[in-house]
PDB file of N, CA and C in Angstrom:
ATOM      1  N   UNK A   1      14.318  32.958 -26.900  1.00  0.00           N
ATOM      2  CA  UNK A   1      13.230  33.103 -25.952  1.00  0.00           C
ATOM      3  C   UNK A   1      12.746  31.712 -25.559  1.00  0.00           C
ATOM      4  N   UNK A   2      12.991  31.148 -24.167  1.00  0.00           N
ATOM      5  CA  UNK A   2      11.876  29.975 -23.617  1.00  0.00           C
ATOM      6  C   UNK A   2      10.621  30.089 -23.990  1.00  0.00           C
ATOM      7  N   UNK A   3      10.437  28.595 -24.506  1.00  0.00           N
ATOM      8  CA  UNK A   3       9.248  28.395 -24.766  1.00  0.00           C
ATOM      9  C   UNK A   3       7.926  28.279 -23.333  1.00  0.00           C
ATOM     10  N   UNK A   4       7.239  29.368 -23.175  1.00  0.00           N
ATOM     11  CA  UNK A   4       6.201  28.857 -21.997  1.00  0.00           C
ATOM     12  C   UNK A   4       5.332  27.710 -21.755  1.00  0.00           C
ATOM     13  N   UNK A   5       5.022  26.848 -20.467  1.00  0.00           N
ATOM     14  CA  UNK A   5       3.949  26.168 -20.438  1.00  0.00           C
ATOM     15  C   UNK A   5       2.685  27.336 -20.799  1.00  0.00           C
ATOM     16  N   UNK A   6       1.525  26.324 -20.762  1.00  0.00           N
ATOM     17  CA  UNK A   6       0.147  26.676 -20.974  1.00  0.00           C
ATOM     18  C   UNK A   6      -0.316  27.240 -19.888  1.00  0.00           C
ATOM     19  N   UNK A   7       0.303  27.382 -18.687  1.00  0.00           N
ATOM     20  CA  UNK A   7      -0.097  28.314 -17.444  1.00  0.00           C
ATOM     21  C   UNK A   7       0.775  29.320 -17.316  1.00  0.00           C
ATOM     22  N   UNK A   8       1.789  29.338 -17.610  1.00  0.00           N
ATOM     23  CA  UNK A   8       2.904  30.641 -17.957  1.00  0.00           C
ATOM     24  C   UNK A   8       2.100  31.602 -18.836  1.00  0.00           C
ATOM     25  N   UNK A   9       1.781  30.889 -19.635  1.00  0.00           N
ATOM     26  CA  UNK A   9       1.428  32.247 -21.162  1.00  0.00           C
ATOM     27  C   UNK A   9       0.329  32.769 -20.935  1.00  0.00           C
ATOM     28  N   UNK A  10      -0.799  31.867 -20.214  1.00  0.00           N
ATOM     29  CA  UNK A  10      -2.047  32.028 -19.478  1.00  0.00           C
ATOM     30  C   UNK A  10      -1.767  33.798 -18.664  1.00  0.00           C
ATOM     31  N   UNK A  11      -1.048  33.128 -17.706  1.00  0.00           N
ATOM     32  CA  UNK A  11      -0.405  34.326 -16.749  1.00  0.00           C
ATOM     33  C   UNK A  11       0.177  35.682 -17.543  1.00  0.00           C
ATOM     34  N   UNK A  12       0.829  35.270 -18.270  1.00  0.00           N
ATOM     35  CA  UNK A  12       1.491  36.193 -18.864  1.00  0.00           C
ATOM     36  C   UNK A  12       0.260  37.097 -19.389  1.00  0.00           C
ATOM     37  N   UNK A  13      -0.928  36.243 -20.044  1.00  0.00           N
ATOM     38  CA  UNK A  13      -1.494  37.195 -21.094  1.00  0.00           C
ATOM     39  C   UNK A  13      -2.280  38.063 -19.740  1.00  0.00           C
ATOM     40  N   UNK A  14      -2.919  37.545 -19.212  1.00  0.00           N
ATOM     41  CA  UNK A  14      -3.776  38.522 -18.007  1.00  0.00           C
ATOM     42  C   UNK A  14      -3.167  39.174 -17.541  1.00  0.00           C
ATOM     43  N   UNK A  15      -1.799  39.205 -17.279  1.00  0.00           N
ATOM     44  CA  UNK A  15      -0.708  40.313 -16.697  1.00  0.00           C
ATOM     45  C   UNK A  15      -1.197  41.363 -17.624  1.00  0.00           C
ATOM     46  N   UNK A  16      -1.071  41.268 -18.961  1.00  0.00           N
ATOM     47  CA  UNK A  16      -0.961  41.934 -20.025  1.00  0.00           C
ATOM     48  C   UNK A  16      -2.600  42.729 -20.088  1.00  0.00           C
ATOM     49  N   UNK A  17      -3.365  42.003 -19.313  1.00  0.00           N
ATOM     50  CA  UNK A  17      -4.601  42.742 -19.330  1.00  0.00           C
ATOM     51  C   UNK A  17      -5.168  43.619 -18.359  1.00  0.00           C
ATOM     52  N   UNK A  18      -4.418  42.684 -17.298  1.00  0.00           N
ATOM     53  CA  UNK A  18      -4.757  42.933 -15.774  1.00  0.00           C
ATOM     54  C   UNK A  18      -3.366  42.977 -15.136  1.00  0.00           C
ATOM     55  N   UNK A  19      -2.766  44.521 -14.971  1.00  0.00           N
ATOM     56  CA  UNK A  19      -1.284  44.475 -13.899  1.00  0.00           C
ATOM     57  C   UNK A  19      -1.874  44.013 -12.563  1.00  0.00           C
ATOM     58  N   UNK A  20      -2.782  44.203 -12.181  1.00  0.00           N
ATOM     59  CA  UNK A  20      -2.589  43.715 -10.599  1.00  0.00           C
ATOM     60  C   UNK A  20      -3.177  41.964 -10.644  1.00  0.00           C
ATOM     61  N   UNK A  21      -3.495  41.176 -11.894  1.00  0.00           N
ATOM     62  CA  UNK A  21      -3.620  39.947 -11.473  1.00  0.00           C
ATOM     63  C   UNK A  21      -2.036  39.247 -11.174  1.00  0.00           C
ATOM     64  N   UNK A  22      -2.457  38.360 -10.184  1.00  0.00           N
ATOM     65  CA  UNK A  22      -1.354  37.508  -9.777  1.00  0.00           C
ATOM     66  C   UNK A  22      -2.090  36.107  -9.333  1.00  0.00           C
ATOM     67  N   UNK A  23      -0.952  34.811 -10.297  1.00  0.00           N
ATOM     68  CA  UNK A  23      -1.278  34.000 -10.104  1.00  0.00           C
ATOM     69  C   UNK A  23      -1.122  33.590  -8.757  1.00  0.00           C
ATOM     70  N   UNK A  24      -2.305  32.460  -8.514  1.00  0.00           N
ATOM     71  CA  UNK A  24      -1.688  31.986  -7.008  1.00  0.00           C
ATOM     72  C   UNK A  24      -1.534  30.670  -7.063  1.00  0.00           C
ATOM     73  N   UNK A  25      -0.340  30.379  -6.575  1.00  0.00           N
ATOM     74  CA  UNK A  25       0.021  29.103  -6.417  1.00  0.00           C
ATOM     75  C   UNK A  25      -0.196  28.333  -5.893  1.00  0.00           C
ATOM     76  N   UNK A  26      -0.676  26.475  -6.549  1.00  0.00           N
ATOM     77  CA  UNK A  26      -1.393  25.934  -5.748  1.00  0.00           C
ATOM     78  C   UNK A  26      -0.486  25.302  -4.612  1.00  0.00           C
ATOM     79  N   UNK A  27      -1.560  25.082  -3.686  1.00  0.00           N
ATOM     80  CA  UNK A  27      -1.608  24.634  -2.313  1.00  0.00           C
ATOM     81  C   UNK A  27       0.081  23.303  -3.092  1.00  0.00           C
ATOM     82  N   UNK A  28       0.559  23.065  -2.180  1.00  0.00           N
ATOM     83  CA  UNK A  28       1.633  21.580  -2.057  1.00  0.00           C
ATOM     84  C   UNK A  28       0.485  20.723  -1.510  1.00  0.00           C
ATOM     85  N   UNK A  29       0.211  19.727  -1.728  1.00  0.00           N
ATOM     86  CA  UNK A  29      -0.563  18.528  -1.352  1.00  0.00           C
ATOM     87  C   UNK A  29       0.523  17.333  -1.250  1.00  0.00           C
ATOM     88  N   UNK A  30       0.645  17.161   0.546  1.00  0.00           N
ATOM     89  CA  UNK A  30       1.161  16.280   1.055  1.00  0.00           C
ATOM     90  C   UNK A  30       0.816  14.781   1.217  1.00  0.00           C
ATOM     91  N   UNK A  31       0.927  14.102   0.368  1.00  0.00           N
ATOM     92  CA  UNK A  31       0.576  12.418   0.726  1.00  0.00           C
ATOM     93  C   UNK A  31       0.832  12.084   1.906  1.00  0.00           C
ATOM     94  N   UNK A  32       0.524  12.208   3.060  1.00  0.00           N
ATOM     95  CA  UNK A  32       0.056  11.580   4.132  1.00  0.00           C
ATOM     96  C   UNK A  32      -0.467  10.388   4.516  1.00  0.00           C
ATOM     97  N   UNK A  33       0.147   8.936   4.508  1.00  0.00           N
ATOM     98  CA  UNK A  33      -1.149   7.818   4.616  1.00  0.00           C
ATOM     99  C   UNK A  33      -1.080   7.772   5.842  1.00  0.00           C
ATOM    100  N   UNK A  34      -2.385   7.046   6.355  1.00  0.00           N
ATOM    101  CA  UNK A  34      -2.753   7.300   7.815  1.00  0.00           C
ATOM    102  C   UNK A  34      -2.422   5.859   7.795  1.00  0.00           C
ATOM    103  N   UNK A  35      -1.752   5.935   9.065  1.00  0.00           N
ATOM    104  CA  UNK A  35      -1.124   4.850   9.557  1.00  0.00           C
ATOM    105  C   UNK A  35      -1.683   4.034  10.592  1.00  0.00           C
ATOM    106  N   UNK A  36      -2.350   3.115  10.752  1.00  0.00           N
ATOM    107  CA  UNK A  36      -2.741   2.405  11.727  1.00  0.00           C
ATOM    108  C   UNK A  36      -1.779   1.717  12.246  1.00  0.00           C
ATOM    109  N   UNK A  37      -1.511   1.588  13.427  1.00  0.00           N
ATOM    110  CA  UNK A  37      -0.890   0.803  14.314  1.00  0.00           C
ATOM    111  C   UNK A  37      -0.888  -0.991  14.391  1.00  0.00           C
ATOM    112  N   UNK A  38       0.103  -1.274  14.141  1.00  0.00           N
ATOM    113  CA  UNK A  38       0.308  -2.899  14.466  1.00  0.00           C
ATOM    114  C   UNK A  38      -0.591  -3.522  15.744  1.00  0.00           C
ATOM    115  N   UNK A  39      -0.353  -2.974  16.703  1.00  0.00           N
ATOM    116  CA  UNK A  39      -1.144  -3.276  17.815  1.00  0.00           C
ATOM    117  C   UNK A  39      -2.798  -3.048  17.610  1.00  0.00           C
ATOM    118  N   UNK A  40      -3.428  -2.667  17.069  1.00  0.00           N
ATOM    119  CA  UNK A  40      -4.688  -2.154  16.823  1.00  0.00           C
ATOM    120  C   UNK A  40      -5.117  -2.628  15.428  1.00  0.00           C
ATOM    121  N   UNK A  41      -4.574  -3.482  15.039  1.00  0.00           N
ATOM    122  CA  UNK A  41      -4.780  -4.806  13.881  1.00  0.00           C
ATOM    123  C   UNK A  41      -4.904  -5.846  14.211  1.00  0.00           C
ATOM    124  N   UNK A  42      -6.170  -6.170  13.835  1.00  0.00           N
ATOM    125  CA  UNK A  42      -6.186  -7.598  13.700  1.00  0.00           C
ATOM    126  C   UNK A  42      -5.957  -8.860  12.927  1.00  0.00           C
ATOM    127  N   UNK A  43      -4.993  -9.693  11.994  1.00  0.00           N
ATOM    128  CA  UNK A  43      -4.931  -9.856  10.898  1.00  0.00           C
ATOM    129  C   UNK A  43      -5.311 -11.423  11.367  1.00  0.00           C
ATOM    130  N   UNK A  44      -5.433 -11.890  10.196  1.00  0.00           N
ATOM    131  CA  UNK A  44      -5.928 -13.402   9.956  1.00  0.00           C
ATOM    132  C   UNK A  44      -5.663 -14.285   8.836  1.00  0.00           C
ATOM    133  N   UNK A  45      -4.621 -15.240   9.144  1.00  0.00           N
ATOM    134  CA  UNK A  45      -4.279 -16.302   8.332  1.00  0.00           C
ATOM    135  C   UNK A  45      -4.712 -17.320   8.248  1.00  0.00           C
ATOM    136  N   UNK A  46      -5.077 -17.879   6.712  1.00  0.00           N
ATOM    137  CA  UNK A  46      -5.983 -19.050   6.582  1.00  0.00           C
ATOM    138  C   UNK A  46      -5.353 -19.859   5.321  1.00  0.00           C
ATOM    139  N   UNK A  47      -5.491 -20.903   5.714  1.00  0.00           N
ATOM    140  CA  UNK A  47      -4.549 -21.543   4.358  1.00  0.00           C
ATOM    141  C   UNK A  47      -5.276 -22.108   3.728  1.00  0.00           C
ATOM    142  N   UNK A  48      -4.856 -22.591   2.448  1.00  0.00           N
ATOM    143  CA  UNK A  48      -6.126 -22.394   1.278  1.00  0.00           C
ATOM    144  C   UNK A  48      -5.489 -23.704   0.109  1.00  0.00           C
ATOM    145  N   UNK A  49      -6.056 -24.675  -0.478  1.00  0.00           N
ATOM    146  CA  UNK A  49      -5.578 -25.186  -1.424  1.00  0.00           C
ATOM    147  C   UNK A  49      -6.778 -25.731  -2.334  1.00  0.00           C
ATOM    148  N   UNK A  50      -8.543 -25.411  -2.257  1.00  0.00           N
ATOM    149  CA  UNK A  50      -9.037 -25.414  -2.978  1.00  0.00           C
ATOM    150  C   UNK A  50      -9.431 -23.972  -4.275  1.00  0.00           C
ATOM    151  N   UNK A  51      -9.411 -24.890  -5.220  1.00  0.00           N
ATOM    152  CA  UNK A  51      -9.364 -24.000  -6.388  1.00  0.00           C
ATOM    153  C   UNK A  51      -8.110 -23.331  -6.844  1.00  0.00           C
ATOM    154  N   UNK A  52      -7.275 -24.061  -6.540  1.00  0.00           N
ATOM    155  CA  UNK A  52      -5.571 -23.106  -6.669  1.00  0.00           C
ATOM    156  C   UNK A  52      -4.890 -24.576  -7.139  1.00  0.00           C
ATOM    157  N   UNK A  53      -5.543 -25.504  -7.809  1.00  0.00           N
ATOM    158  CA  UNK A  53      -4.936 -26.940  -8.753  1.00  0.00           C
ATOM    159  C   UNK A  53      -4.069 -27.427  -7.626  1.00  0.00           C
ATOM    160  N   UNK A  54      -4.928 -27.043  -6.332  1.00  0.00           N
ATOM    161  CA  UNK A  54      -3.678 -28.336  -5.106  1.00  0.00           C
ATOM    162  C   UNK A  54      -2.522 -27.984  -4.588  1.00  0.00           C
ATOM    163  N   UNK A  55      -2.364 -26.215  -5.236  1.00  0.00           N
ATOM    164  CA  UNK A  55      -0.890 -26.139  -4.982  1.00  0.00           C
ATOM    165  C   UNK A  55      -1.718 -24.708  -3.331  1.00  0.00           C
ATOM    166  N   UNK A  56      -0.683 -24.872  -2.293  1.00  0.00           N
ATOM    167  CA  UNK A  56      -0.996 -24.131  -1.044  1.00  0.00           C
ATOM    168  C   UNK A  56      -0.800 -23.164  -1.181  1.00  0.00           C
ATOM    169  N   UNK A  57      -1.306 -22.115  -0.545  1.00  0.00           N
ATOM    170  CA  UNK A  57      -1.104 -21.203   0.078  1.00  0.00           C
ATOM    171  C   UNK A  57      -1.396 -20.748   1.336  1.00  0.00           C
ATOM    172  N   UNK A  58      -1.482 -19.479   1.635  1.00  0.00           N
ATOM    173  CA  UNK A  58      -2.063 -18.797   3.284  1.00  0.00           C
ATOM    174  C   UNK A  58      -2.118 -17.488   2.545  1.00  0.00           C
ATOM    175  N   UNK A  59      -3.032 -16.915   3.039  1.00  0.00           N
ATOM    176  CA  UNK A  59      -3.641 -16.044   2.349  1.00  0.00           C
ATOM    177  C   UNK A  59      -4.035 -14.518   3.953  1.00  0.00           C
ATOM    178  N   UNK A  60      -3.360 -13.746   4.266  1.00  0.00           N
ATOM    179  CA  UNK A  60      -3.559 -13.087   4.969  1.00  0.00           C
ATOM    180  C   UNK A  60      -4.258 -11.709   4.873  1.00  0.00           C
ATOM    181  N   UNK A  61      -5.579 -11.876   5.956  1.00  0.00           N
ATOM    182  CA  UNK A  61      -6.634 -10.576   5.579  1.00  0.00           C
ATOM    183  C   UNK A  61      -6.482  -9.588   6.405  1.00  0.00           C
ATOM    184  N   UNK A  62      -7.535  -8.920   6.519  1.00  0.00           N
ATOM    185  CA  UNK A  62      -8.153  -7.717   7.467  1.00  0.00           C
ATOM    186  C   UNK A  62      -6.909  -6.857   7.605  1.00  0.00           C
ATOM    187  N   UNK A  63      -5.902  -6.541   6.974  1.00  0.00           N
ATOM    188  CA  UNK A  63      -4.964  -5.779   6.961  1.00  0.00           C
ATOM    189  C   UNK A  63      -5.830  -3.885   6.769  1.00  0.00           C
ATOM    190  N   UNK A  64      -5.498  -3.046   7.714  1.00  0.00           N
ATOM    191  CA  UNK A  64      -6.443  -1.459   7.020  1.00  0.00           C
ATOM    192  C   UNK A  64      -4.979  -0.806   7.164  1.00  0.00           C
ATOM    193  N   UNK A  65      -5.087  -0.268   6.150  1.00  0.00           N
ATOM    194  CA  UNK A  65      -4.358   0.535   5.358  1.00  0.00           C
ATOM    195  C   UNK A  65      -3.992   0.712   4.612  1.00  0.00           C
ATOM    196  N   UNK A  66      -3.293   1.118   3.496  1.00  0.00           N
ATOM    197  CA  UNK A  66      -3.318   1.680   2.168  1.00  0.00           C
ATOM    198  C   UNK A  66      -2.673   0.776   1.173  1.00  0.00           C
ATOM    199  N   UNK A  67      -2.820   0.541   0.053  1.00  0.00           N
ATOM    200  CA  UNK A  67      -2.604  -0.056  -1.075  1.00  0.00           C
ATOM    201  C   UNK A  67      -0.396  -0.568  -0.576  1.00  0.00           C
ATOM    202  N   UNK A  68       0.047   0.667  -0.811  1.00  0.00           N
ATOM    203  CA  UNK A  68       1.262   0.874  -0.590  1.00  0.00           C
ATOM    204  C   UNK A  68       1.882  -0.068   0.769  1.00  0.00           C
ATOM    205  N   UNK A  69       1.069   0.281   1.655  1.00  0.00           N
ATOM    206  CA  UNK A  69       1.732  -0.449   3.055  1.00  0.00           C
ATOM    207  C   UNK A  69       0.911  -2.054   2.775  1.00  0.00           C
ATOM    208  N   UNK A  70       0.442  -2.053   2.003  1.00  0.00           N
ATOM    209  CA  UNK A  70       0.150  -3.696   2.592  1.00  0.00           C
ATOM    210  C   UNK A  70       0.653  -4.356   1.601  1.00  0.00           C
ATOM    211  N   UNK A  71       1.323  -3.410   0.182  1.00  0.00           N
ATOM    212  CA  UNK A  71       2.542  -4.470  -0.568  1.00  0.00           C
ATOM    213  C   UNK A  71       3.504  -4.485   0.244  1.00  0.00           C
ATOM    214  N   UNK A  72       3.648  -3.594   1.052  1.00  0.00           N
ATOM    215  CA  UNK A  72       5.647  -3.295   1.571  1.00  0.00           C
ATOM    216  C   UNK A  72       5.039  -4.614   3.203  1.00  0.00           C
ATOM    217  N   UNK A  73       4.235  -4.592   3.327  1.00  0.00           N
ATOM    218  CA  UNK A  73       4.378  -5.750   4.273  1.00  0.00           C
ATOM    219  C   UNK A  73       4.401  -7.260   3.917  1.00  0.00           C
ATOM    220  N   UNK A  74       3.369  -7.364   2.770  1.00  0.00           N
ATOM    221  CA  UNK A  74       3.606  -8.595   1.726  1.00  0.00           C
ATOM    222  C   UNK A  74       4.782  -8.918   1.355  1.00  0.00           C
ATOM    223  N   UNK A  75       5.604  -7.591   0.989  1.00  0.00           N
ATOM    224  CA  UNK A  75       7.327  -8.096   0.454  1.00  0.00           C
ATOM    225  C   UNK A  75       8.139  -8.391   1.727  1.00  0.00           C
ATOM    226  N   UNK A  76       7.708  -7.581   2.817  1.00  0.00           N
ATOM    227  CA  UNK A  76       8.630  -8.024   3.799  1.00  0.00           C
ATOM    228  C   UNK A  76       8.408  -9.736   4.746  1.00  0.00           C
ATOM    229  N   UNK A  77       6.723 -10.122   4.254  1.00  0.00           N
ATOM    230  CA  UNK A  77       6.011 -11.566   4.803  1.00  0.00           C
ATOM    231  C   UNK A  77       7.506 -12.559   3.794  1.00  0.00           C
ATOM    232  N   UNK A  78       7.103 -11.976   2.503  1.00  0.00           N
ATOM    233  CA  UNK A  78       7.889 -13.103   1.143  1.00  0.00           C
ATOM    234  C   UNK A  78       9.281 -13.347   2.167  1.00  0.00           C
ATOM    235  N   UNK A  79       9.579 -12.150   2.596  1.00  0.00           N
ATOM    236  CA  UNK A  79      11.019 -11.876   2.046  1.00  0.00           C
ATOM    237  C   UNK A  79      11.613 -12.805   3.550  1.00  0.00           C
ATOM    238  N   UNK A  80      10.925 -13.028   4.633  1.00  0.00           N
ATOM    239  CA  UNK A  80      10.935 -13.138   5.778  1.00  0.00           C
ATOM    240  C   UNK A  80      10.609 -15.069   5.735  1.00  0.00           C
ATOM    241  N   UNK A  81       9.899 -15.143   5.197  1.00  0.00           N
ATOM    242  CA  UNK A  81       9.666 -16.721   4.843  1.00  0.00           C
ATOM    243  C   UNK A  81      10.373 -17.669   3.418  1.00  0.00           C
ATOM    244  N   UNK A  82      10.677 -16.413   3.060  1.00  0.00           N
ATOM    245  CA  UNK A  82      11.843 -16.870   1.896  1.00  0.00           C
ATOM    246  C   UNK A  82      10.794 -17.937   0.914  1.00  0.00           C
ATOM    247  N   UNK A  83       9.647 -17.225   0.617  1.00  0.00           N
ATOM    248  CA  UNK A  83       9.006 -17.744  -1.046  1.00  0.00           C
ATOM    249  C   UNK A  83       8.295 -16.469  -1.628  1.00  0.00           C
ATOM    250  N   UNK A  84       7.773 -16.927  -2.873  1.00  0.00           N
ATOM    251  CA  UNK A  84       6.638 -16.189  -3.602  1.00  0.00           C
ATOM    252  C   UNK A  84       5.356 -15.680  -2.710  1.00  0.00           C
ATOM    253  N   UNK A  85       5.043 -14.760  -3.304  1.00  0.00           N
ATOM    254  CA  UNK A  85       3.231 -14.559  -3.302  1.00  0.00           C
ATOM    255  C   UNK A  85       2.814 -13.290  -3.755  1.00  0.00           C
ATOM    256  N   UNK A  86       1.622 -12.873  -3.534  1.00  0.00           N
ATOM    257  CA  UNK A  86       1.462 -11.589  -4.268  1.00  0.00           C
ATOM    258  C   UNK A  86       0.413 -10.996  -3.565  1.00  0.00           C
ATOM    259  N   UNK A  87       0.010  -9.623  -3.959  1.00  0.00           N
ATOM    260  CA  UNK A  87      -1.134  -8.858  -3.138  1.00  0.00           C
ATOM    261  C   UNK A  87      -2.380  -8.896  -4.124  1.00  0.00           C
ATOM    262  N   UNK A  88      -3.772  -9.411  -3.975  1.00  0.00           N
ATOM    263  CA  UNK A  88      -4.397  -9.195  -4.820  1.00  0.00           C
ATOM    264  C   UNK A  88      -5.914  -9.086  -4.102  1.00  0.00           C
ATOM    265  N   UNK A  89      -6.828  -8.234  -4.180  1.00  0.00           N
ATOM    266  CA  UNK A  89      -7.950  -8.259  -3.562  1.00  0.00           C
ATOM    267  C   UNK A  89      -8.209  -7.882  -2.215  1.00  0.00           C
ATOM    268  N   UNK A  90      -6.825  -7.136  -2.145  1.00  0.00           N
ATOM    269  CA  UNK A  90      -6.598  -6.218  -0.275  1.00  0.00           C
ATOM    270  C   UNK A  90      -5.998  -7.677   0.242  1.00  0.00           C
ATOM    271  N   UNK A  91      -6.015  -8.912  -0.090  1.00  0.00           N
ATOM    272  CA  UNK A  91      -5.463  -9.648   0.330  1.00  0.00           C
ATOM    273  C   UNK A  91      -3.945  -9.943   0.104  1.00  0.00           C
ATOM    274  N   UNK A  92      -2.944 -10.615   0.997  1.00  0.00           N
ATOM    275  CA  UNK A  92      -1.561 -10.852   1.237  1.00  0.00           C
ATOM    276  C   UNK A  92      -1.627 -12.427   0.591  1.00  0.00           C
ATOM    277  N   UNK A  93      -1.042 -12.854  -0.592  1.00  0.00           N
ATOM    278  CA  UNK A  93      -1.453 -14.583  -0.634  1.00  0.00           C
ATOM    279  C   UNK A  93       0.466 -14.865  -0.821  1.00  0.00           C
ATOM    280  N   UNK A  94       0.176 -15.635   0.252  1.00  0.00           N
ATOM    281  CA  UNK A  94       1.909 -16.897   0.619  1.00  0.00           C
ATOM    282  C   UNK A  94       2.115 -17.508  -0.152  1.00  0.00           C
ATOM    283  N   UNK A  95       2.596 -18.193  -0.730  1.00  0.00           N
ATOM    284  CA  UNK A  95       2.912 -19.728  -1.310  1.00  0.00           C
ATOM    285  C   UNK A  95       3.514 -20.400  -0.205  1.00  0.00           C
ATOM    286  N   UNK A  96       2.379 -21.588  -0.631  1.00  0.00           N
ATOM    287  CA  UNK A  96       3.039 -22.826   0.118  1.00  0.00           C
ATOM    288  C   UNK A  96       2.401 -22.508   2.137  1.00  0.00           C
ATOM    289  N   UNK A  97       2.366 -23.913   2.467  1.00  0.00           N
ATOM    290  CA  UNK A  97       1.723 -23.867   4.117  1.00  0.00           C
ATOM    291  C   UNK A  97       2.923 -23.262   5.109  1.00  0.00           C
ATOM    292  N   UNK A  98       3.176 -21.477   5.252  1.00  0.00           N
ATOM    293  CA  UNK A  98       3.569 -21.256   5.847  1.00  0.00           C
ATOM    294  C   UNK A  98       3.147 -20.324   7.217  1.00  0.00           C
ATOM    295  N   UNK A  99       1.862 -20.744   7.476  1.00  0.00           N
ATOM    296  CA  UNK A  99       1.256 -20.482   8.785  1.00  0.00           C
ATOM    297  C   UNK A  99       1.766 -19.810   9.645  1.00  0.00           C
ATOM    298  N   UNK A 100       2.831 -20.919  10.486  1.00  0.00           N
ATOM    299  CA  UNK A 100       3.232 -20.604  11.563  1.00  0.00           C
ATOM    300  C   UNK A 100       4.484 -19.672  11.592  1.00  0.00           C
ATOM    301  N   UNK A 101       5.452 -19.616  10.443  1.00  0.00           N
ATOM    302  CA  UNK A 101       6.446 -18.709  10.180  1.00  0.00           C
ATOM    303  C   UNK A 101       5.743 -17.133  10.021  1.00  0.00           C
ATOM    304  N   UNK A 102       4.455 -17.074   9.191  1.00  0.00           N
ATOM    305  CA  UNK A 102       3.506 -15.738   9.157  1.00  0.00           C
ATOM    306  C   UNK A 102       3.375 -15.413  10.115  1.00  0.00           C
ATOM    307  N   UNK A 103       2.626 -16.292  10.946  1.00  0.00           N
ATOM    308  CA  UNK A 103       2.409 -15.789  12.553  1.00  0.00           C
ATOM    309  C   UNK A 103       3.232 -15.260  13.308  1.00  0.00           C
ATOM    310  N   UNK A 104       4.260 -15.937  13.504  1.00  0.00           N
ATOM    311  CA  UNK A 104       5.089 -15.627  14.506  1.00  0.00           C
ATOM    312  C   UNK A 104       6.150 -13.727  13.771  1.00  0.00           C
ATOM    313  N   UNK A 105       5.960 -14.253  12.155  1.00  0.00           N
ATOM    314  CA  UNK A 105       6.872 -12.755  11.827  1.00  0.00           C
ATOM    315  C   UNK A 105       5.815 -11.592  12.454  1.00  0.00           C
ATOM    316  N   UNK A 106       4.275 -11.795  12.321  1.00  0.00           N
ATOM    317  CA  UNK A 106       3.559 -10.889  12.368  1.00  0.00           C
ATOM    318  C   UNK A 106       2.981 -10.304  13.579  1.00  0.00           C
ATOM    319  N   UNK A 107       3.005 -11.478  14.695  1.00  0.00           N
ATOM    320  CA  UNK A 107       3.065 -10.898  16.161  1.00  0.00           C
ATOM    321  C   UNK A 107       4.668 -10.504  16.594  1.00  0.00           C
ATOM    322  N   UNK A 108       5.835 -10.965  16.352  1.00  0.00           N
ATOM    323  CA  UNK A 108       7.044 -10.196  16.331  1.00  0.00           C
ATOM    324  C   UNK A 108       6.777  -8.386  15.536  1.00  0.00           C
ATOM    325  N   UNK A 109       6.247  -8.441  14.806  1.00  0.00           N
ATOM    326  CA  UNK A 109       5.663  -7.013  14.664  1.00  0.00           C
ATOM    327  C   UNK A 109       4.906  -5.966  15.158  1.00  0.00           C
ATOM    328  N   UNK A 110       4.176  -6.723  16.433  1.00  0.00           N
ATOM    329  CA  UNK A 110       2.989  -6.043  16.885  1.00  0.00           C
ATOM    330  C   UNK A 110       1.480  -6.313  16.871  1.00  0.00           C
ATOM    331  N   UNK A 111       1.684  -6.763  15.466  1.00  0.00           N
ATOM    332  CA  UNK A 111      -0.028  -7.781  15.258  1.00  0.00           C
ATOM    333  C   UNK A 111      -0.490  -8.297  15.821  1.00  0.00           C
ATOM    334  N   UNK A 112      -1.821  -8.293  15.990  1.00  0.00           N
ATOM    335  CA  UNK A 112      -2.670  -9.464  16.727  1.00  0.00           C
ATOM    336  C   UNK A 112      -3.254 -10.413  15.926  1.00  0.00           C
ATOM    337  N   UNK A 113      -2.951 -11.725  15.756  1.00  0.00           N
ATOM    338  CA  UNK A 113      -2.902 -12.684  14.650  1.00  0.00           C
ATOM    339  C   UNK A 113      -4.041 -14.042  15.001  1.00  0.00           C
ATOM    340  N   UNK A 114      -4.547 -13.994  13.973  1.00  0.00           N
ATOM    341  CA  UNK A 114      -5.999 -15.514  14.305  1.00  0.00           C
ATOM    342  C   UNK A 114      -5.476 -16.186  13.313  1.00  0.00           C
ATOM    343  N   UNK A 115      -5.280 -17.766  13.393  1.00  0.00           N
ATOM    344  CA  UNK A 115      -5.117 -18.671  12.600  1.00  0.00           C
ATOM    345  C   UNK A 115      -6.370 -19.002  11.958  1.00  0.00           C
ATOM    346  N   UNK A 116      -6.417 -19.986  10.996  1.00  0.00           N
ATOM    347  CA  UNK A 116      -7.849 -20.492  10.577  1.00  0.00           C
ATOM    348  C   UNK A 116      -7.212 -22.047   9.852  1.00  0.00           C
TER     349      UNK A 116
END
């Protein structure tokens, strides 16, 4: 005999009490992230070397949208400028003064891009 989960045996026993109960199955809950449009972003790169021991970066903000899409755009910034960086604080951070390579990948995308 299979061993039941804790909602099987659940079911089972109220069957056993109640013939006409029937479980109902929950709803499927679709992850959906809402997608904002490239064009209808505004993002903003600013390069940064205080408090980071001298070593650069660019640090790209105002990104809206979800946790998920603004690593997969961070990996595709790295991967596109060919260095490090990481996502931390809703922020995108570069290594190293690569400004104008950000810019240009990120209006080639659709973005609307402010230097600083």
């Amino acid at each position: 005999m299979a061993k039941l989960s804790g909602l099987d045996a659940l079911s089972n026993l109220l069957n056993e009490m109640d013939p006409k109960f029937v479980r109902e199955e929950e709803p499927e809950v679709i992850d959906k992230e809402d997608v904002i449009p490239a064009g209808k972003q505004k993002l903003h790169i600013q390069y940064e070397r205080k408090g980071r021991k001298g070593k650069e970066v660019c640090l790209v903000r105002d990104f809206q949208g979800s946790e998920n899409q603004l690593k997969e755009l961070a990996k595709k910034i790295k991967s596109h400028c060919g260095v490090g960086g990481a996502v931390k604080d809703g922020e995108i951070i570069i290594q190293g003064d690569k400004r104008k390579e950000i810019q240009k990948y990120l209006v080639d995308q659709g973005f609307k891009v402010t230097k600083n």
